[in-house]
C-alpha atoms as a PDB file:
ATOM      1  CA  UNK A   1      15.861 127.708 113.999  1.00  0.00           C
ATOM      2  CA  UNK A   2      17.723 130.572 115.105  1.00  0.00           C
ATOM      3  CA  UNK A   3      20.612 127.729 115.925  1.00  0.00           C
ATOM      4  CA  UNK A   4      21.354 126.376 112.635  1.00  0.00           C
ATOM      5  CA  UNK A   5      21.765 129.797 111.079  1.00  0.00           C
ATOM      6  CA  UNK A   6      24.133 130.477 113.290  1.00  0.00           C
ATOM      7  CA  UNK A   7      25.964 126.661 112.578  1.00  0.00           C
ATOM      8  CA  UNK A   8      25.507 127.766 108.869  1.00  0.00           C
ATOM      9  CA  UNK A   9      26.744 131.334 109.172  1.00  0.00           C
ATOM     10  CA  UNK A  10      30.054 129.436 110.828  1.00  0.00           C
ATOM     11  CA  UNK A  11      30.996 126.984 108.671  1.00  0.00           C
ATOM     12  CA  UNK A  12      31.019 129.506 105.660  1.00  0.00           C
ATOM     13  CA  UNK A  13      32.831 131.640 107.716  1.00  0.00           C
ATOM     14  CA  UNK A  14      35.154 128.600 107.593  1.00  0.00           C
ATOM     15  CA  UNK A  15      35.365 128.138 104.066  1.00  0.00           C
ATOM     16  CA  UNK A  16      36.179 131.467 102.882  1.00  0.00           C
ATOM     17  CA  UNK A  17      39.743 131.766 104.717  1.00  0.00           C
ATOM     18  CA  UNK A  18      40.562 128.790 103.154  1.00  0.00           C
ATOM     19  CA  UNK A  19      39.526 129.898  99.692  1.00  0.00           C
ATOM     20  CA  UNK A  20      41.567 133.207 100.210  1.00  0.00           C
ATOM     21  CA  UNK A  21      44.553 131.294 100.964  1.00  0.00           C
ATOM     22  CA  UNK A  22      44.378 128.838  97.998  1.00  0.00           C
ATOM     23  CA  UNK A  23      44.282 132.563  96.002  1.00  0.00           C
ATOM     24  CA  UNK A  24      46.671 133.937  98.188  1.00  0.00           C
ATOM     25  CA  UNK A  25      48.896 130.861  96.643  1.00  0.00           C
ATOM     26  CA  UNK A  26      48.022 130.947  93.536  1.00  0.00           C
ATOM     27  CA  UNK A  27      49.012 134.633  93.336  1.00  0.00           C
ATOM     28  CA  UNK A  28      52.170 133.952  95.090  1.00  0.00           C
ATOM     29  CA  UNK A  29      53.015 130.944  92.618  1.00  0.00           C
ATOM     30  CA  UNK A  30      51.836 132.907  90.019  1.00  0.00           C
ATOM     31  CA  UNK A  31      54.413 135.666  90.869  1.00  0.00           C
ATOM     32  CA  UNK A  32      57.216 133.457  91.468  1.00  0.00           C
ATOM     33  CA  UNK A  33      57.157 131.888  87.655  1.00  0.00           C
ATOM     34  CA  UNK A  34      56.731 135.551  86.413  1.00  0.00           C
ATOM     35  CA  UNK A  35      59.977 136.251  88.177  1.00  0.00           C
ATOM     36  CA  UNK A  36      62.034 133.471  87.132  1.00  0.00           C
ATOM     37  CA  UNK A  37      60.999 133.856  83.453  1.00  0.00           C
ATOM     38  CA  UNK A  38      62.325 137.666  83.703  1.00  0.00           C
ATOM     39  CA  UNK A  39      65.442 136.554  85.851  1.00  0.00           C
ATOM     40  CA  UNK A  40      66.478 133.880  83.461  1.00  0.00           C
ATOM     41  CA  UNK A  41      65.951 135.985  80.641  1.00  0.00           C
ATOM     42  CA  UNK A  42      68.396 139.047  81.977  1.00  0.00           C
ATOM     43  CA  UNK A  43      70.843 136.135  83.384  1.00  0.00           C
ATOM     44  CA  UNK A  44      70.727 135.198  79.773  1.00  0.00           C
ATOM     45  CA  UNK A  45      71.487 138.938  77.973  1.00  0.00           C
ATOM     46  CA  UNK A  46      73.857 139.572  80.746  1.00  0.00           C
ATOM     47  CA  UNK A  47      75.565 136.791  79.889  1.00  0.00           C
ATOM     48  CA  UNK A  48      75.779 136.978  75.985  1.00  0.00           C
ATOM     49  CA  UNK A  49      77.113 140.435  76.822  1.00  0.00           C
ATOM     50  CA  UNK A  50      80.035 139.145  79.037  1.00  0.00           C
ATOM     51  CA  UNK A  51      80.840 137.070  76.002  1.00  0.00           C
ATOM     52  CA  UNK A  52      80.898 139.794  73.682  1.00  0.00           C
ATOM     53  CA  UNK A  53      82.839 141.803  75.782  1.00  0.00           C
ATOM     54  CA  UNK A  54      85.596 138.686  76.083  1.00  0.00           C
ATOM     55  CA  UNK A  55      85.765 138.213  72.827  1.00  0.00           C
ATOM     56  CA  UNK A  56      86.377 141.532  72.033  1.00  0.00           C
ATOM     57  CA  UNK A  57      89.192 141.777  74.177  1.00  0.00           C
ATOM     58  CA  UNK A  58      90.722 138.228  72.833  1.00  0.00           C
ATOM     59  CA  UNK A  59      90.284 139.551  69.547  1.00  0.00           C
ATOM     60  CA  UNK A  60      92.223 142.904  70.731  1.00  0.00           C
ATOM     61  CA  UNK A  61      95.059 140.938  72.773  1.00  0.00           C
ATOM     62  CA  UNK A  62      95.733 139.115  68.743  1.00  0.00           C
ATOM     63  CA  UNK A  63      96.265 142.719  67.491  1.00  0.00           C
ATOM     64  CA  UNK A  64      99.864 143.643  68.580  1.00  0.00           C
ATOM     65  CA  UNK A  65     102.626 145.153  66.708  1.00  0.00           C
ATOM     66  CA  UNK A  66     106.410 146.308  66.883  1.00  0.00           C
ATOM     67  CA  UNK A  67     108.128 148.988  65.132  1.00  0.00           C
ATOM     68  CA  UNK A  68     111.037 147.722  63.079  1.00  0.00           C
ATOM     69  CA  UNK A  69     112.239 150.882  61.634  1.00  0.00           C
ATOM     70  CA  UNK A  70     111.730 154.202  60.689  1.00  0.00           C
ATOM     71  CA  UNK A  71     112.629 155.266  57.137  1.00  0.00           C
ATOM     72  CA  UNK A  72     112.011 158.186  54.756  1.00  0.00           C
ATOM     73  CA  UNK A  73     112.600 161.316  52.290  1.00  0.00           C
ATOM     74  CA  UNK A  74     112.151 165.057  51.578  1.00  0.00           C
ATOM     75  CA  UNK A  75     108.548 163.629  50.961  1.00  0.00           C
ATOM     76  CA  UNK A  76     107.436 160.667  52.859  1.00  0.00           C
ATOM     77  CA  UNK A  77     107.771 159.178  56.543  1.00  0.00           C
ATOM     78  CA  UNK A  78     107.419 156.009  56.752  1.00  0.00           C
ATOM     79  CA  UNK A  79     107.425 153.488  59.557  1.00  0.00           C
ATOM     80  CA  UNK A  80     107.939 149.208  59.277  1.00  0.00           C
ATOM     81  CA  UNK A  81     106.200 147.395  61.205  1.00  0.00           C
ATOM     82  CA  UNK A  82     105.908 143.666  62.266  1.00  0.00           C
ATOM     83  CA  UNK A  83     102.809 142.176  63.323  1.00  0.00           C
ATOM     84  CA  UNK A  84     103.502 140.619  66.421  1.00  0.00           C
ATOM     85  CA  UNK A  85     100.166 139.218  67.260  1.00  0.00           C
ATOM     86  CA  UNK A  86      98.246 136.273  66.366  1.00  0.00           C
ATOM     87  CA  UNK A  87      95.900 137.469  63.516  1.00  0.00           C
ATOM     88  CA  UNK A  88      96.333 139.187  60.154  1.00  0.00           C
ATOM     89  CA  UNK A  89      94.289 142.449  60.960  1.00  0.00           C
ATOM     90  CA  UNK A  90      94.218 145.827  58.980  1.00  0.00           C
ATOM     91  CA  UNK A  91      97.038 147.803  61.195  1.00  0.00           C
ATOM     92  CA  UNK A  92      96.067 150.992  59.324  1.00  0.00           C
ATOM     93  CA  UNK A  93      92.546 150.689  60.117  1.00  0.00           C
ATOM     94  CA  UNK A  94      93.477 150.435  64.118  1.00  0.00           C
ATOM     95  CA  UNK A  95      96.815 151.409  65.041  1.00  0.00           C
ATOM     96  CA  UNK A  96      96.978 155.300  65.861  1.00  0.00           C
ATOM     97  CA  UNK A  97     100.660 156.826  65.351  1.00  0.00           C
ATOM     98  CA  UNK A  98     101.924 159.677  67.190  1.00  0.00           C
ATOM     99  CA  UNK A  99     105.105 161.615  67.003  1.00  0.00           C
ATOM    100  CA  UNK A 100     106.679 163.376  70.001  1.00  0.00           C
ATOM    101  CA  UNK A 101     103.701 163.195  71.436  1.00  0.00           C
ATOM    102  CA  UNK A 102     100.927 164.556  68.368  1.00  0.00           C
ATOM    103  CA  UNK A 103      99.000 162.113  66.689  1.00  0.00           C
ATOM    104  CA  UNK A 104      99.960 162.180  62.554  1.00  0.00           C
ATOM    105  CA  UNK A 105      97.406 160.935  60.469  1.00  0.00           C
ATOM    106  CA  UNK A 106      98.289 157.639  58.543  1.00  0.00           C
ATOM    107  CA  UNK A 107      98.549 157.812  54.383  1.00  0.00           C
ATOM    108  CA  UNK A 108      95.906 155.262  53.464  1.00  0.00           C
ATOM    109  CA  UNK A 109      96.650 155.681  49.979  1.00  0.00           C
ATOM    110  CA  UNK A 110     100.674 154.737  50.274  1.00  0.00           C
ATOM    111  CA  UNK A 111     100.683 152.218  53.323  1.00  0.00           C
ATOM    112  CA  UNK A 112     100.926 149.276  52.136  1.00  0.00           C
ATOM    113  CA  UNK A 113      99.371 147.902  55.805  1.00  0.00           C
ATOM    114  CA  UNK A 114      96.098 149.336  53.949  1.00  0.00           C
ATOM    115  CA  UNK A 115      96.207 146.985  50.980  1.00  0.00           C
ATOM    116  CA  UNK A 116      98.039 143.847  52.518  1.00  0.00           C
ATOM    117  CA  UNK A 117      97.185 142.631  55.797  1.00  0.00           C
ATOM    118  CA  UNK A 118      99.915 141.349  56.837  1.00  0.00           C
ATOM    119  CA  UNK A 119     100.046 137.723  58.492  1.00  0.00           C
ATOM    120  CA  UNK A 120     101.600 137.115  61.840  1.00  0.00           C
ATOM    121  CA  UNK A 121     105.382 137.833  62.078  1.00  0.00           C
ATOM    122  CA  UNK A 122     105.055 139.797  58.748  1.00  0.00           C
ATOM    123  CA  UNK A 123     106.011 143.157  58.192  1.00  0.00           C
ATOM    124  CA  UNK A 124     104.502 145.994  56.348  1.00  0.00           C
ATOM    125  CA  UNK A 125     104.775 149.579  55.942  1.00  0.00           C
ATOM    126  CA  UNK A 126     102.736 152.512  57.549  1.00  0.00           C
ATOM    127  CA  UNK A 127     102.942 156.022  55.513  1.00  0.00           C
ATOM    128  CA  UNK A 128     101.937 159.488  57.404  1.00  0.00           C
ATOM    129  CA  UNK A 129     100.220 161.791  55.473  1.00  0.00           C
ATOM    130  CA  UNK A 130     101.538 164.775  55.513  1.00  0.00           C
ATOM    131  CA  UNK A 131     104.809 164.283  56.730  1.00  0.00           C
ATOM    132  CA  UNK A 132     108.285 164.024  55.456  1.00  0.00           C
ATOM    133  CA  UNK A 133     111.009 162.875  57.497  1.00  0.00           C
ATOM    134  CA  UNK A 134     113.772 165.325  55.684  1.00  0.00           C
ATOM    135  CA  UNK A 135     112.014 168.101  58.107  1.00  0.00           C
ATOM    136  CA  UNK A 136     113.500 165.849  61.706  1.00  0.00           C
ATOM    137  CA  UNK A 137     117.390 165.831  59.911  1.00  0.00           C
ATOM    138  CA  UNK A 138     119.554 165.936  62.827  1.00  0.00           C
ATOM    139  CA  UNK A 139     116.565 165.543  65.538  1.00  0.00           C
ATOM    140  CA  UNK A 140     115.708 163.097  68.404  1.00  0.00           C
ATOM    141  CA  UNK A 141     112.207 162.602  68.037  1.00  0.00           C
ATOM    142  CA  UNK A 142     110.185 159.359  69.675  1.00  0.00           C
ATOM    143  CA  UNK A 143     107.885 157.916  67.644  1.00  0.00           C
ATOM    144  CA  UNK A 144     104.817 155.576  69.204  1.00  0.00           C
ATOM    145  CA  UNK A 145     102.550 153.513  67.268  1.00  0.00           C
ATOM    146  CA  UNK A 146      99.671 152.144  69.483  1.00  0.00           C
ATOM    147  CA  UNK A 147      97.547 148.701  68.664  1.00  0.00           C
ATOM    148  CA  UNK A 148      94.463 147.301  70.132  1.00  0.00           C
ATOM    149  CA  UNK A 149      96.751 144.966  72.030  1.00  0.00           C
ATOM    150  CA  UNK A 150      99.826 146.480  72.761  1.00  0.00           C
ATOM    151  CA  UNK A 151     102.062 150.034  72.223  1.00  0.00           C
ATOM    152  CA  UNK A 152     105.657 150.452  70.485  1.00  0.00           C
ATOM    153  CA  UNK A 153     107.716 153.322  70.414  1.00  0.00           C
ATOM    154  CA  UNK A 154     111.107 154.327  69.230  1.00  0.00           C
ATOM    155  CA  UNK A 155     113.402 157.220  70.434  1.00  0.00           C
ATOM    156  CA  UNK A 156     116.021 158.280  67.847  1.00  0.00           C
ATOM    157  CA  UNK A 157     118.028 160.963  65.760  1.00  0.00           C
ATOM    158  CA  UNK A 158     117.037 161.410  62.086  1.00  0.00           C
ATOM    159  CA  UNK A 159     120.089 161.141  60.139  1.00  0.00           C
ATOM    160  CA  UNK A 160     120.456 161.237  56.949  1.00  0.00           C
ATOM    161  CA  UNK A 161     121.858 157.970  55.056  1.00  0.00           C
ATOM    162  CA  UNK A 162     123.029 159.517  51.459  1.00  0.00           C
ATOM    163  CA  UNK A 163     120.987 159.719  48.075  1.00  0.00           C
ATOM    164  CA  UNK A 164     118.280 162.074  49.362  1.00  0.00           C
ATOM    165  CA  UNK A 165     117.130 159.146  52.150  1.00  0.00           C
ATOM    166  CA  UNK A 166     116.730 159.688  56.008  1.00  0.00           C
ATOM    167  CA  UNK A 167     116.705 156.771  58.505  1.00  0.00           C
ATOM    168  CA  UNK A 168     116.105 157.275  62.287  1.00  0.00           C
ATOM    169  CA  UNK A 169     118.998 156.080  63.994  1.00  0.00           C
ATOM    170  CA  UNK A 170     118.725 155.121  67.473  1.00  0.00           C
ATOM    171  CA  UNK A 171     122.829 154.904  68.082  1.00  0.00           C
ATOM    172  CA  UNK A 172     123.034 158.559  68.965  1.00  0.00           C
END
């Protein structure tokens, strides 16, 4: 008698290892899927953000500009630009202007880049508010307009071209 309980007492010794390892699995398996579910799903917003972040910079590389001339009077200064990129996009809205290094603000009211977006190789005029280019007569100033996609600047002499009207001239 005292032999078969110990033959008994064995073979469920046996058994439970072998239950403990199918759990052991399980868990492991278990953990596994729960970690591929979460890695797929960051791989997947990590991802969509990389896109967003190239599309952003495709859509910034279309937005470039060039400064055709600067123009004005005793009450406005006002610089043409050409769109130079690939995109009609509001120039006022984006470009930042600066003279001799200080940034001007831009007339929303009297550019017309405000009201017409101009198409690719089109040109359109920016207005600073505030600003007149009478006050540069006889000054060599540099004047920078900066786009998502690019930068333009001009270094000239205001001059003034008769009737009241100023041009900067870069032949100086």
């Amino acid at each position: 008698m005292y032999d078969r309980d110990i033959e008994s007492w064995g073979r469920s010794k046996g058994l439970t290892p072998i239950i403990a390892m199918v759990l052991l699995l399980m868990l492991a398996i278990a953990a596994g899927g729960i970690l591929f579910a979460f890695s797929g799903k960051m791989q997947t917003a990590m991802q969509e953000s990389v896109n967003k972040q190239a599309l952003s910079q495709a859509e910034a590389a279309a937005m470039r500009l060039q400064i055709v001339s600067v123009y004005g009077d005793n009450t406005k200064f006002n610089i043409l630009v050409k769109n130079t990129g690939s995109t009609n996009w509001n120039i006022t809205k984006y470009a930042t202007v600066m003279i001799d290094g200080v940034y001007k603000n831009i007339d929303l009211a009297n550019s017309d880049c405000t009201t017409k977006l101009p198409e690719p190789d089109r040109v359109c005029t920016i207005t600073l508010q505030g600003e007149n280019l009478a006050s540069y007569n006889g000054k060599r100033i540099t004047v920078r307009v900066d786009a998502p996609g690019n930068s333009d600047s001009i270094t000239c002499t205001v001059v003034e071209a008769g009737s009241g009207k100023y041009v900067c001239s870069e032949k100086t």
